[in-house]
Protein backbone atom coordinates (compact mmCIF):
# COMPACT_ATOMS: atom_id res chain seq x y z
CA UNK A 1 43.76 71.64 -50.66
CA UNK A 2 46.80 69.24 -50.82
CA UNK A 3 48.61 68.41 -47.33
CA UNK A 4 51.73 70.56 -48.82
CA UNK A 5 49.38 73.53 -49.19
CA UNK A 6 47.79 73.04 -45.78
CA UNK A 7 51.41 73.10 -44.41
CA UNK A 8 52.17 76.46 -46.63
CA UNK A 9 49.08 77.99 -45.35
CA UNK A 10 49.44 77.12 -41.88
CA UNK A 11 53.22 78.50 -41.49
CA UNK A 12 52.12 81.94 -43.65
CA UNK A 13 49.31 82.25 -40.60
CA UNK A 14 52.20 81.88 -38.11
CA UNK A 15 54.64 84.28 -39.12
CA UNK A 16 52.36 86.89 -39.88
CA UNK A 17 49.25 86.42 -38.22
CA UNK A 18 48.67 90.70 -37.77
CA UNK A 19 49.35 91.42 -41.40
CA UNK A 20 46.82 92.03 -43.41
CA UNK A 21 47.73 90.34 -46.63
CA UNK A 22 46.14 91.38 -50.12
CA UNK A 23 47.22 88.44 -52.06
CA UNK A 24 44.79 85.69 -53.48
CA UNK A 25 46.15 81.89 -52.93
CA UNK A 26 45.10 78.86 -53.90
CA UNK A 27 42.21 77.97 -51.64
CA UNK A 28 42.27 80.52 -49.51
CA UNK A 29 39.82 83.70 -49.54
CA UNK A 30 41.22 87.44 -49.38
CA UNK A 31 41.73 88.36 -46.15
CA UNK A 32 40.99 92.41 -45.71
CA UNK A 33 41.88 93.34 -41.87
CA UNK A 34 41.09 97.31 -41.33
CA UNK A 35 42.60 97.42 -37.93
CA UNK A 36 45.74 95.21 -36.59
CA UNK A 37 47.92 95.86 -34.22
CA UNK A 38 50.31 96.31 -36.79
CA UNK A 39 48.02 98.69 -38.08
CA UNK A 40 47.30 100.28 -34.62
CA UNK A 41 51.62 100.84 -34.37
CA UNK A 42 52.39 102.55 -37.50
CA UNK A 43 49.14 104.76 -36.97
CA UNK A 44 50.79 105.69 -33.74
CA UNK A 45 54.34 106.29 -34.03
CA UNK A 46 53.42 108.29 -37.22
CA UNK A 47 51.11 110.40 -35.25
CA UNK A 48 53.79 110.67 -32.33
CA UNK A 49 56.76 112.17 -34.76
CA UNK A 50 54.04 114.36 -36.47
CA UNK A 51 55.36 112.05 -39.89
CA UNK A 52 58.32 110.74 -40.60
CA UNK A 53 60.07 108.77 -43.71
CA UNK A 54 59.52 105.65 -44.16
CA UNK A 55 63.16 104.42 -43.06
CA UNK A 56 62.79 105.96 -39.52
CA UNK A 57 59.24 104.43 -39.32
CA UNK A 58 60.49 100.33 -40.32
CA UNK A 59 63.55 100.92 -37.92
CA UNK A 60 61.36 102.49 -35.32
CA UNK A 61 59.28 98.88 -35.65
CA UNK A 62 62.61 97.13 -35.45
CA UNK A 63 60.92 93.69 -34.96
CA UNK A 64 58.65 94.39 -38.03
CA UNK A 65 60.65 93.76 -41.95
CA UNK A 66 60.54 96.85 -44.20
CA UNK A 67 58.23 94.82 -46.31
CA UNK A 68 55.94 93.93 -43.80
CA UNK A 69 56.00 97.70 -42.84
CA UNK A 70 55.80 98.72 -46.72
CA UNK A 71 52.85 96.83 -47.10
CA UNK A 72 50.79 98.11 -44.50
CA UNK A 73 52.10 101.73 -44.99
CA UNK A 74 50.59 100.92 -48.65
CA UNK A 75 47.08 99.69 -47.75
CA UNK A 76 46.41 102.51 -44.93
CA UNK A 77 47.38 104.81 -47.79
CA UNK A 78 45.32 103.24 -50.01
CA UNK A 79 42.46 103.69 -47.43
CA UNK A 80 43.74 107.02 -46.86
CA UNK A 81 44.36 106.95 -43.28
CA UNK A 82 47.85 107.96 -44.00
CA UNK A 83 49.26 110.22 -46.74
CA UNK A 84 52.58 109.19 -48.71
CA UNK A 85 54.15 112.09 -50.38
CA UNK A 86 58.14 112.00 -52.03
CA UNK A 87 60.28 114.68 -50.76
CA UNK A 88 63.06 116.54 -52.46
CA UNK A 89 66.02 114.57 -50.74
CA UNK A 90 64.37 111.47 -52.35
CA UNK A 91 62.33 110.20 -49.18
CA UNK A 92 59.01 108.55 -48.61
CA UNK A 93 57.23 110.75 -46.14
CA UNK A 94 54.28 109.47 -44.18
CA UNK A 95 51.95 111.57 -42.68
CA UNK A 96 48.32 111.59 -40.88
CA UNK A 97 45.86 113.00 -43.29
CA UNK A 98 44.33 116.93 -41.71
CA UNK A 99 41.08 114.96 -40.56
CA UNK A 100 42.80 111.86 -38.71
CA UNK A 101 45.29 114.47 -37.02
CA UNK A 102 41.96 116.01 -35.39
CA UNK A 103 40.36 113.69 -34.77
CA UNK A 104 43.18 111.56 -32.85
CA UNK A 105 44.07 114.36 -30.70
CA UNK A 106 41.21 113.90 -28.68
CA UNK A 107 41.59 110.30 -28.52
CA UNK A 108 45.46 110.02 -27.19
CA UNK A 109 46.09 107.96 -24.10
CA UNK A 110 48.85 109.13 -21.79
């Protein structure tokens, strides 16, 4: 890896260190996180509004970018810890699947 690449690599790990990123570059392997605290955010405010579209989540995350948001909205669905439906006013609607709901009720913290 080239000192320019190093440099690349080394400011991608600082601005987004909790993102779990599903891209291959050069010299670097894939990096498959199951469980950030990115991750561990989204999981929670979409189990606190009982879903919600995907605009309310990113701006609910203000210091998060939609994309950043986006991207881990689209690997949890992926993994199917959330569901992603398209509602009739033209919204992305994110919701716990049945068995995560369940499951996470007994788990809440106050």
């Amino acid at each position: 890896m080239s000192i320019p690449d190093r440099e690349e690599s080394h400011k991608r790990k600082k601005v987004a260190p909790e993102i779990a990123v599903n891209v291959r570059t050069a010299g670097e392997d894939l990096i498959m996180a199951s469980h950030t605290p990115v991750t561990d955010r989204i999981l929670g405010a979409v189990q606190r509004t009982h879903g919600c579209d995907l605009d309310t989540l990113t701006n609910s995350l203000s210091d998060l970018s939609w994309g950043q948001v986006f991207l881990e909205v689209d690997r949890l669905s992926r993994e199917g810890q959330v569901l992603v439906t398209f509602d009739t006013g033209g919204r992305y609607m994110i919701r716990l699947p049945e068995h995560l709901k369940r499951s996470a009720s007994h788990h809440v913290r106050p």
